[in-house]
N, C-alpha and C. Protein backbone atom coordinates (compact mmCIF):
# COMPACT_ATOMS: atom_id res chain seq x y z
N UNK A 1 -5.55 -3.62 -10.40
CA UNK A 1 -4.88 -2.41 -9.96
C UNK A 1 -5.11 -2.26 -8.46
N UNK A 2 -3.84 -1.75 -8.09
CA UNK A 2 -4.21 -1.71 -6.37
C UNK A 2 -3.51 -0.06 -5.98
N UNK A 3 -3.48 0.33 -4.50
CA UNK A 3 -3.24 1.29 -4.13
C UNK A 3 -4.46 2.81 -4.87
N UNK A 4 -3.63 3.84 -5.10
CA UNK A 4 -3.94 4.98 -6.08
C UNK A 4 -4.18 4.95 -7.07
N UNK A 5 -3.62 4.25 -7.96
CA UNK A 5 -4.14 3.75 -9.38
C UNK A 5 -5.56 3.01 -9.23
N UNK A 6 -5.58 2.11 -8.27
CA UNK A 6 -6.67 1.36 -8.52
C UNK A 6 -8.01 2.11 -8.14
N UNK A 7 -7.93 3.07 -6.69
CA UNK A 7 -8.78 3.76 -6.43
C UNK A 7 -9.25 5.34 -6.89
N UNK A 8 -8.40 5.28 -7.89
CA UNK A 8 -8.97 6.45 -9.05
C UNK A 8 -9.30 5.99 -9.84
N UNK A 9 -9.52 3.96 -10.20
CA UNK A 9 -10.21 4.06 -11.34
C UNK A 9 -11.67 2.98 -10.57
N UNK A 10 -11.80 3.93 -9.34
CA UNK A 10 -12.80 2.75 -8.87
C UNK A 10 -12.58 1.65 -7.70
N UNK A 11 -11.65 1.03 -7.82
CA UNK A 11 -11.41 0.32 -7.32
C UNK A 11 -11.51 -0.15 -5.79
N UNK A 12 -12.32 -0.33 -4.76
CA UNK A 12 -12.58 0.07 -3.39
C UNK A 12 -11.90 -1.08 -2.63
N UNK A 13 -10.78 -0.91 -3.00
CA UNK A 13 -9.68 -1.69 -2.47
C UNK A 13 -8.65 -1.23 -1.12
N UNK A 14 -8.64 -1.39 0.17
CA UNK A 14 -7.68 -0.93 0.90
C UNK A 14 -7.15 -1.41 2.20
N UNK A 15 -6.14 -1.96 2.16
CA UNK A 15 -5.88 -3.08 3.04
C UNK A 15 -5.94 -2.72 4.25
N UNK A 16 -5.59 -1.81 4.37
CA UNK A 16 -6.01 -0.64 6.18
C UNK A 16 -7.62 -0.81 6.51
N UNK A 17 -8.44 -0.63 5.71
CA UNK A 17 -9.71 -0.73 5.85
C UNK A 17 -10.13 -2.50 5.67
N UNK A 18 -10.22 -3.28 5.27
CA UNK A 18 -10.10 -4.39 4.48
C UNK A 18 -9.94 -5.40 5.14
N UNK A 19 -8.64 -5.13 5.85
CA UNK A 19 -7.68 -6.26 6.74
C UNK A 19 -6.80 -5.87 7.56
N UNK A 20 -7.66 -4.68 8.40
CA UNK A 20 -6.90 -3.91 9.69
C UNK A 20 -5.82 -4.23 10.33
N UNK A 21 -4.04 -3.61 10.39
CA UNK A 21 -3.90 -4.42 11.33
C UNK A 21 -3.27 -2.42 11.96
N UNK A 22 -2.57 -2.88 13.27
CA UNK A 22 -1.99 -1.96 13.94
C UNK A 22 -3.19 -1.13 14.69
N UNK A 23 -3.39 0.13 14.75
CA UNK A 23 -4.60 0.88 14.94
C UNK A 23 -6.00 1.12 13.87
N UNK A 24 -5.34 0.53 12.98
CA UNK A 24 -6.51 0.91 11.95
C UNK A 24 -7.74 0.32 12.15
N UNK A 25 -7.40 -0.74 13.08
CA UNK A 25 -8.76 -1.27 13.38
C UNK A 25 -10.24 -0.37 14.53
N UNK A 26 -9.28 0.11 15.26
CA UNK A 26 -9.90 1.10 15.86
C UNK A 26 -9.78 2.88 15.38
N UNK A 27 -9.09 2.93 14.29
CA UNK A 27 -9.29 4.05 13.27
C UNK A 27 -9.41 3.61 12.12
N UNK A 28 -10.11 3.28 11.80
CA UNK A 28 -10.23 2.93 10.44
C UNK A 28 -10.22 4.21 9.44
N UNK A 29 -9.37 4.02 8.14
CA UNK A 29 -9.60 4.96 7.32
C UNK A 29 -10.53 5.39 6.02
N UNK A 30 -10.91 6.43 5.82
CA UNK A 30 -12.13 6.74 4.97
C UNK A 30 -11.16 6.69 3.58
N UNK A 31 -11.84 5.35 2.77
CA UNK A 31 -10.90 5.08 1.47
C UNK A 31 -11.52 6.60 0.01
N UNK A 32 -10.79 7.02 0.06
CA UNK A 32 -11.27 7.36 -1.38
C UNK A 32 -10.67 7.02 -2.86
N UNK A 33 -12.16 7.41 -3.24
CA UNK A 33 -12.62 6.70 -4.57
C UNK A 33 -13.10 7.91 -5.78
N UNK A 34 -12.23 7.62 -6.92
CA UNK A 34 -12.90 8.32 -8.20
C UNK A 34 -12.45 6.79 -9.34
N UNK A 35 -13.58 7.52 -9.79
CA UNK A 35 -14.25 6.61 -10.95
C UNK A 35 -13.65 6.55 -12.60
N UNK A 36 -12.85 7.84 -13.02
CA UNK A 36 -12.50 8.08 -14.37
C UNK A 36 -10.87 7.23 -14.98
N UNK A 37 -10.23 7.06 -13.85
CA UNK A 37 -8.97 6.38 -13.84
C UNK A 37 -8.02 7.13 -14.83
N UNK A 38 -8.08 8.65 -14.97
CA UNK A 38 -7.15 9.34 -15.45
C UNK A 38 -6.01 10.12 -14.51
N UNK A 39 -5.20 11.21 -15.45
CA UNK A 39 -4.78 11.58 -14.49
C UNK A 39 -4.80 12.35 -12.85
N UNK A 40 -6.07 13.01 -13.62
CA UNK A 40 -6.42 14.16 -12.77
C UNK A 40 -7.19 12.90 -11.41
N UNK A 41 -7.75 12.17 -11.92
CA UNK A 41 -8.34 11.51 -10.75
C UNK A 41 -6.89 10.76 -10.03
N UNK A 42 -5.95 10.50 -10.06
CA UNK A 42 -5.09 9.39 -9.80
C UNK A 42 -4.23 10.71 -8.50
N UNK A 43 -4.16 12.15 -9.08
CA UNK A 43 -3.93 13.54 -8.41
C UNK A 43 -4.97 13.69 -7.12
N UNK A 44 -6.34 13.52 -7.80
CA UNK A 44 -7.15 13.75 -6.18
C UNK A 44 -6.93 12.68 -5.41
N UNK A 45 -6.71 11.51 -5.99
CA UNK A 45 -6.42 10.70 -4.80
C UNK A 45 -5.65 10.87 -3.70
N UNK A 46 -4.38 11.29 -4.12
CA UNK A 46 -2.91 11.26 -3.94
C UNK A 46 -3.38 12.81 -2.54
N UNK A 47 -4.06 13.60 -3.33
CA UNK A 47 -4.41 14.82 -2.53
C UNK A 47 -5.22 14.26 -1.22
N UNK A 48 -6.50 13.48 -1.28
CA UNK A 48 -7.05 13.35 -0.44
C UNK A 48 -6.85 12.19 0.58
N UNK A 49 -5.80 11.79 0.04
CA UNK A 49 -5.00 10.72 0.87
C UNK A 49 -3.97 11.58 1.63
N UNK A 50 -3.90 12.98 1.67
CA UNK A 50 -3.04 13.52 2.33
C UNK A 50 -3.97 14.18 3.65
N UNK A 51 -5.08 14.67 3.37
CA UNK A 51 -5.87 15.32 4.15
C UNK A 51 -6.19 14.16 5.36
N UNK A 52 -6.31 12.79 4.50
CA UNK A 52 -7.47 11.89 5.41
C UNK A 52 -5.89 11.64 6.47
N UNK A 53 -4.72 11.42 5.90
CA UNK A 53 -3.37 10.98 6.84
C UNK A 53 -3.60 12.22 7.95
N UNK A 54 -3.92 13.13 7.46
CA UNK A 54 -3.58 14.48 8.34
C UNK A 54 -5.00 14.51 9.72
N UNK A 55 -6.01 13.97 9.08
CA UNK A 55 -7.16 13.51 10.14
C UNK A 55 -6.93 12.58 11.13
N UNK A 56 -5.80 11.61 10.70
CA UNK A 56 -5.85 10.09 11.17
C UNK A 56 -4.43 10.86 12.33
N UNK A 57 -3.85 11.37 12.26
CA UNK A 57 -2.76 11.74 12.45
C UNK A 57 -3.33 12.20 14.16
N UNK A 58 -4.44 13.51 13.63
CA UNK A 58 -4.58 14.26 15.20
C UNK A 58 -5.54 13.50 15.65
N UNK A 59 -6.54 12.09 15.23
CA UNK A 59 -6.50 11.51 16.07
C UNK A 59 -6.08 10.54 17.13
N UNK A 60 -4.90 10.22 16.29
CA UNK A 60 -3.85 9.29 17.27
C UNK A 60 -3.40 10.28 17.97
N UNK A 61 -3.03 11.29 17.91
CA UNK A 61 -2.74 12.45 19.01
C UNK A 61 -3.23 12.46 20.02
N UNK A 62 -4.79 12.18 19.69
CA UNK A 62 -5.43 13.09 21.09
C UNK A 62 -5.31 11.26 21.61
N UNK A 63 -5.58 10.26 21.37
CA UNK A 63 -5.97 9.21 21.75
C UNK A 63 -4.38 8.60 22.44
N UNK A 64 -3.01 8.83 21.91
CA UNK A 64 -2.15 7.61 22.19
C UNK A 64 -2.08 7.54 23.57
N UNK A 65 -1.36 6.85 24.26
CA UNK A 65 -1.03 6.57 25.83
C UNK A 65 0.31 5.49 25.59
N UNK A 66 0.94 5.71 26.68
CA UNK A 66 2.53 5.37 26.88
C UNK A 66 2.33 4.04 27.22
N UNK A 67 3.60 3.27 26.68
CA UNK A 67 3.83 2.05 26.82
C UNK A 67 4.86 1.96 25.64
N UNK A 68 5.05 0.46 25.45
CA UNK A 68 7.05 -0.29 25.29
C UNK A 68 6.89 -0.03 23.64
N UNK A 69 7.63 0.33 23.07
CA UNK A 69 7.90 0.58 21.43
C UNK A 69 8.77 -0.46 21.16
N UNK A 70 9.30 -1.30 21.75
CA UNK A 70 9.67 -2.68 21.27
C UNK A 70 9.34 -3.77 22.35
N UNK A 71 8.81 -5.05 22.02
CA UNK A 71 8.82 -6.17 22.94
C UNK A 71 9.69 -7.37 22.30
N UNK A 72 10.13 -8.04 23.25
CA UNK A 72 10.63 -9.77 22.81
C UNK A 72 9.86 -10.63 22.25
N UNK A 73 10.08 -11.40 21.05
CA UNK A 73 9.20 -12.27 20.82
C UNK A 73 8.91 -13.31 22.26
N UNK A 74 7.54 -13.81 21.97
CA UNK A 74 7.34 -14.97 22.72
C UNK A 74 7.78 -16.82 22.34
N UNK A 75 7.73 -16.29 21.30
CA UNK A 75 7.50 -17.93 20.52
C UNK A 75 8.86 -18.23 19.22
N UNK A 76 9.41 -18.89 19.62
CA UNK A 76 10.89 -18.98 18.26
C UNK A 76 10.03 -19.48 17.53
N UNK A 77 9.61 -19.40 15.94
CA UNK A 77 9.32 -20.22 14.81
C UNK A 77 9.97 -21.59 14.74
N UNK A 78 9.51 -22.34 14.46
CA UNK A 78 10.03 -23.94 13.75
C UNK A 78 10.44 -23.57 12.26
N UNK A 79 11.65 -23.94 11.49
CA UNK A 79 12.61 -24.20 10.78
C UNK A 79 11.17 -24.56 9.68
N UNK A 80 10.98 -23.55 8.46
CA UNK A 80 10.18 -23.91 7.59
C UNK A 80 8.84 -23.17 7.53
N UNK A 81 8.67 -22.76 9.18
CA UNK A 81 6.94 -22.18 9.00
C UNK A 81 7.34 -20.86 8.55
N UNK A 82 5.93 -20.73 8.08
CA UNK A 82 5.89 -19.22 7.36
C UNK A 82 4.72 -18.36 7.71
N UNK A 83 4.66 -17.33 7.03
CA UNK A 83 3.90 -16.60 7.51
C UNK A 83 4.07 -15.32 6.26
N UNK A 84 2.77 -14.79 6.15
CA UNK A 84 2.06 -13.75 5.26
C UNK A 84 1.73 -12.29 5.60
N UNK A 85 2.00 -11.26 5.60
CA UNK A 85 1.36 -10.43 6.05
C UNK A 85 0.98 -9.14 4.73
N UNK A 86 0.56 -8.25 4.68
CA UNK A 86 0.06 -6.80 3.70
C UNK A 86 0.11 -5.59 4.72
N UNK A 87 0.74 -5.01 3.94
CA UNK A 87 0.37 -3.31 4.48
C UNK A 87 0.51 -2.35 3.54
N UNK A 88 -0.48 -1.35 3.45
CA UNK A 88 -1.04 -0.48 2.86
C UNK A 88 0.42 0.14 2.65
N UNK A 89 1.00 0.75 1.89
CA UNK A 89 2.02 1.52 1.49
C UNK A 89 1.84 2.65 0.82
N UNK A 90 2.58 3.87 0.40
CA UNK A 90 1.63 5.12 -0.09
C UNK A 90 1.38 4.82 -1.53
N UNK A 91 2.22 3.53 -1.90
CA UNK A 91 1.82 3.41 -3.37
C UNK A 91 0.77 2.51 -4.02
N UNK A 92 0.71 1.40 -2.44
CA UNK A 92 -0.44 0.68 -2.59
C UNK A 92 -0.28 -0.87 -1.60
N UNK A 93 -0.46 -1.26 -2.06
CA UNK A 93 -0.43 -3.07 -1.20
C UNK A 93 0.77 -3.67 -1.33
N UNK A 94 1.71 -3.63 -0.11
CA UNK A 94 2.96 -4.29 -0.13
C UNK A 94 2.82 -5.62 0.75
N UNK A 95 3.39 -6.73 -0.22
CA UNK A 95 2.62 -8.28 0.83
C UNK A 95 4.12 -8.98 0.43
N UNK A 96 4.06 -9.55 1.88
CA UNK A 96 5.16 -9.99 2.32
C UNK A 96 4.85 -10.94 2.77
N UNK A 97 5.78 -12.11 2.30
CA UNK A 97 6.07 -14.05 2.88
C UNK A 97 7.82 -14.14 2.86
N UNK A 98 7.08 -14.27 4.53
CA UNK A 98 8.36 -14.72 5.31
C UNK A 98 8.66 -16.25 5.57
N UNK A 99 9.71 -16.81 5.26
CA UNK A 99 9.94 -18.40 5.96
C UNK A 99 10.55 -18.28 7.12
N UNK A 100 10.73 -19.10 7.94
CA UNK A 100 11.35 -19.10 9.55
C UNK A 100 13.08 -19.95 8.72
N UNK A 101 13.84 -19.74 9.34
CA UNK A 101 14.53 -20.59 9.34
C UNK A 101 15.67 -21.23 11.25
N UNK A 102 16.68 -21.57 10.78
CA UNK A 102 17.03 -22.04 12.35
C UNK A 102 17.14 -20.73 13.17
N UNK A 103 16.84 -21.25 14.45
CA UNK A 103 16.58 -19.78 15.92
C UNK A 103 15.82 -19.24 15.21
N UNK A 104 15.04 -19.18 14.61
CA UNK A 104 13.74 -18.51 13.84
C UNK A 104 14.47 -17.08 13.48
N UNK A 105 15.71 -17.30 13.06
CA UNK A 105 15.91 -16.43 11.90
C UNK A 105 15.35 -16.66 10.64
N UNK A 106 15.36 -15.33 9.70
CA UNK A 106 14.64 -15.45 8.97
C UNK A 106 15.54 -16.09 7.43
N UNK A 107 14.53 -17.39 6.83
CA UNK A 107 15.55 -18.04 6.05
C UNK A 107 14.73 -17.54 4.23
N UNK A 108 13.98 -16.95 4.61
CA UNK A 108 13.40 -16.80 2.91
C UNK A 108 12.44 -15.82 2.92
N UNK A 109 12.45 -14.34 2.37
CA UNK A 109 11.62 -13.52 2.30
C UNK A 109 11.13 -13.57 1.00
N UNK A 110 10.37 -12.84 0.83
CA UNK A 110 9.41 -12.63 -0.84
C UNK A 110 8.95 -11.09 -0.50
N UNK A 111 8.75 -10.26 -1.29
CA UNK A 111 8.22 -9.17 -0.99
C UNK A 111 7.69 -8.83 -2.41
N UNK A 112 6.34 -8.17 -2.49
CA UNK A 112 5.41 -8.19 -3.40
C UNK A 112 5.15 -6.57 -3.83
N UNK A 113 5.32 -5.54 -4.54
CA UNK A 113 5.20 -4.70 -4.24
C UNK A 113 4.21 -4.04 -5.17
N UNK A 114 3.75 -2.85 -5.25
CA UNK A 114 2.28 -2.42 -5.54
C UNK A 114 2.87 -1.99 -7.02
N UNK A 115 3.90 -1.83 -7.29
CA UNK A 115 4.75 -1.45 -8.69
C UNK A 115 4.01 -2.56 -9.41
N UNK A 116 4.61 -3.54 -8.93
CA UNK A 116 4.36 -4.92 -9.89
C UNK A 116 3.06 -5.22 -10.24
N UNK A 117 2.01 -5.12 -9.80
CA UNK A 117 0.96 -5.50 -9.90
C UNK A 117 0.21 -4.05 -11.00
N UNK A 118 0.65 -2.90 -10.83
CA UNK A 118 0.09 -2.05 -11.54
C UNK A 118 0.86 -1.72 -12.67
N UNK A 119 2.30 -2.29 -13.11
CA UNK A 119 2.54 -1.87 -14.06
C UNK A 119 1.64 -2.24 -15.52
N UNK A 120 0.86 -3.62 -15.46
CA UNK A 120 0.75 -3.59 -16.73
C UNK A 120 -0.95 -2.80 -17.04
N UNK A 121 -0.98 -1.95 -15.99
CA UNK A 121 -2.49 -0.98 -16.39
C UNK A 121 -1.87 0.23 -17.32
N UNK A 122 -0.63 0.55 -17.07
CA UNK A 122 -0.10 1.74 -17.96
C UNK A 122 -0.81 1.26 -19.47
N UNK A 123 -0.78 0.38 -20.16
CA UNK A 123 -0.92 -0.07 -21.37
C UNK A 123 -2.82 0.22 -21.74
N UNK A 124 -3.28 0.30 -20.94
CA UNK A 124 -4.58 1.14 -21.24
C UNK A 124 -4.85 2.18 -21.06
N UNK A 125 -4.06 2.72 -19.89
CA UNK A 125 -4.05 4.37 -19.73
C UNK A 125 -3.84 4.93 -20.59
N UNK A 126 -3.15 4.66 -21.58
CA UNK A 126 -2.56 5.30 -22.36
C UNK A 126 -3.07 5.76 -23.85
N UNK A 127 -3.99 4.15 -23.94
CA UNK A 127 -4.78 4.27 -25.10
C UNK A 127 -5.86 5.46 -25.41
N UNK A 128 -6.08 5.73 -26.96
CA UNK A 128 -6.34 6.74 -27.05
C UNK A 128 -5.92 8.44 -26.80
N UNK A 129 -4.63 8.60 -26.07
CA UNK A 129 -3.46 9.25 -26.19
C UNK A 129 -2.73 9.81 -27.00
N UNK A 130 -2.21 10.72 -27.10
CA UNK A 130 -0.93 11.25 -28.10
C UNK A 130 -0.14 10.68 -27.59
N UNK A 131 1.63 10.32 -27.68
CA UNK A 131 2.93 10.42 -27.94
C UNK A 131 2.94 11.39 -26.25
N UNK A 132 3.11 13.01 -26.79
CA UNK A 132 3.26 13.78 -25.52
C UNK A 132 2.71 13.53 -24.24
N UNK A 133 1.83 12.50 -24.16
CA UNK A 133 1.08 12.95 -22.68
C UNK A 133 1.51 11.76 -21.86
N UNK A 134 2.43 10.88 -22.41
CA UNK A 134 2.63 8.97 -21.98
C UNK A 134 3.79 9.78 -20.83
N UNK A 135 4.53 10.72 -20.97
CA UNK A 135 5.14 10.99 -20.12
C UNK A 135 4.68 11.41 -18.34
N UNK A 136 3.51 12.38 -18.83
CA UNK A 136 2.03 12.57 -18.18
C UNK A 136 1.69 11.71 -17.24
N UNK A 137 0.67 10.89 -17.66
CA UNK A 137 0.42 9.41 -17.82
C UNK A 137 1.53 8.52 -16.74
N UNK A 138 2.63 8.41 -17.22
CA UNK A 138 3.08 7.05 -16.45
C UNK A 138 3.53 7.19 -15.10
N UNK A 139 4.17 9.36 -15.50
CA UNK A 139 4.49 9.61 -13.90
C UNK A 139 3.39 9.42 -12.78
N UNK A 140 2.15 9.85 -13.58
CA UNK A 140 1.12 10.17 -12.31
C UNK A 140 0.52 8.07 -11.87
N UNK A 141 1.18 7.55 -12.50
CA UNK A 141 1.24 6.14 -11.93
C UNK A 141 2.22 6.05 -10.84
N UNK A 142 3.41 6.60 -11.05
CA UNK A 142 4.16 7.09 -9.96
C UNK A 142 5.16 5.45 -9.27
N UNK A 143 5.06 4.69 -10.48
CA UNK A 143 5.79 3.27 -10.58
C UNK A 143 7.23 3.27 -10.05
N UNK A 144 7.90 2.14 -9.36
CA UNK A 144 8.88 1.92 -9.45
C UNK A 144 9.42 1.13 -10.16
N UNK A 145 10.72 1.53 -11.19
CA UNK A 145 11.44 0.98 -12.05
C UNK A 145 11.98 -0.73 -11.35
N UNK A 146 12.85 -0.49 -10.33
CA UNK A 146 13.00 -1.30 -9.58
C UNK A 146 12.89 -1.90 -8.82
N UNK A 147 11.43 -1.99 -8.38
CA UNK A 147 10.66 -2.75 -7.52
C UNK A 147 10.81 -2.30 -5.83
N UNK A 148 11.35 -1.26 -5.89
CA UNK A 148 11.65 -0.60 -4.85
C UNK A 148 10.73 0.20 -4.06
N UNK A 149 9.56 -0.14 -3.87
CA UNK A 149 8.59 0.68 -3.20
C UNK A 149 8.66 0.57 -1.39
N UNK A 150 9.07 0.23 -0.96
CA UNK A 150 9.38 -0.57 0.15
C UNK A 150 10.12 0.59 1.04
């Protein structure tokens, strides 16, 4: 389990913290963690992932300084190389493999999304459950049907 799901049931998983990239390396974020992997914990997450955005927020405030919001690449890719990257998403770990193709346009993406990897935890959440509460339950997983987290 990754993202919110995983860190309400424990899980001290977070790719911002983990495998910094952008500012997070010099803000790093305070991951939280509950232990019961129900609903109510999967809710504080979701809650205190709003407070800690709202911390991270006024400190890029007081800290940013001006400069270019887009640059030119330096380097065209060679026809075939690839390349990997992850970023934290609000639903969880979105990982992406890119291929280069000719003028290092891009000839083959893959995109991995935090849906996929957590759908098949619903099937224990659930256990021990009534009927009424799976509705409960799958929203506060907060899944995409179509892989659409992105």
């Amino acid at each position: 389990m990754i993202g919110v799901v995983g860190r309400a049931s424990g899980v001290d998983q977070d790719i911002r913290r983990d495998h910094p990239f952008a500012a997070y390396g010099e803000l790093p974020p305070q991951t939280v963690l509950y232990r019961y992997g129900d609903v109510r914990a999967r809710m504080r997450v979701r809650l205190d992932e709003i407070h800690e955005s709202i911390r991270l927020i006024r400190e890029i405030k007081q800290g940013i300084t001006q400069g270019p919001v887009l640059t030119r690449p330096t380097v065209v890719p060679a026809p075939g190389t690839w390349a990997f990257s992850a970023v934290e998403g609000w639903r969880g770990e979105i990982f992406y493999v890119v291929m280069a193709g000719e003028q290092g346009k891009i000839h083959r993406c893959k995109v991995r999304d935090p849906s996929f990897v957590n759908w098949p935890a619903i099937q224990w959440a659930v256990l021990g459950n009534i009927i009424p509460d799976f509705p409960l339950i799958n929203k506060s997983f907060n899944l995409s049907y179509a892989g659409n987290d992105l």
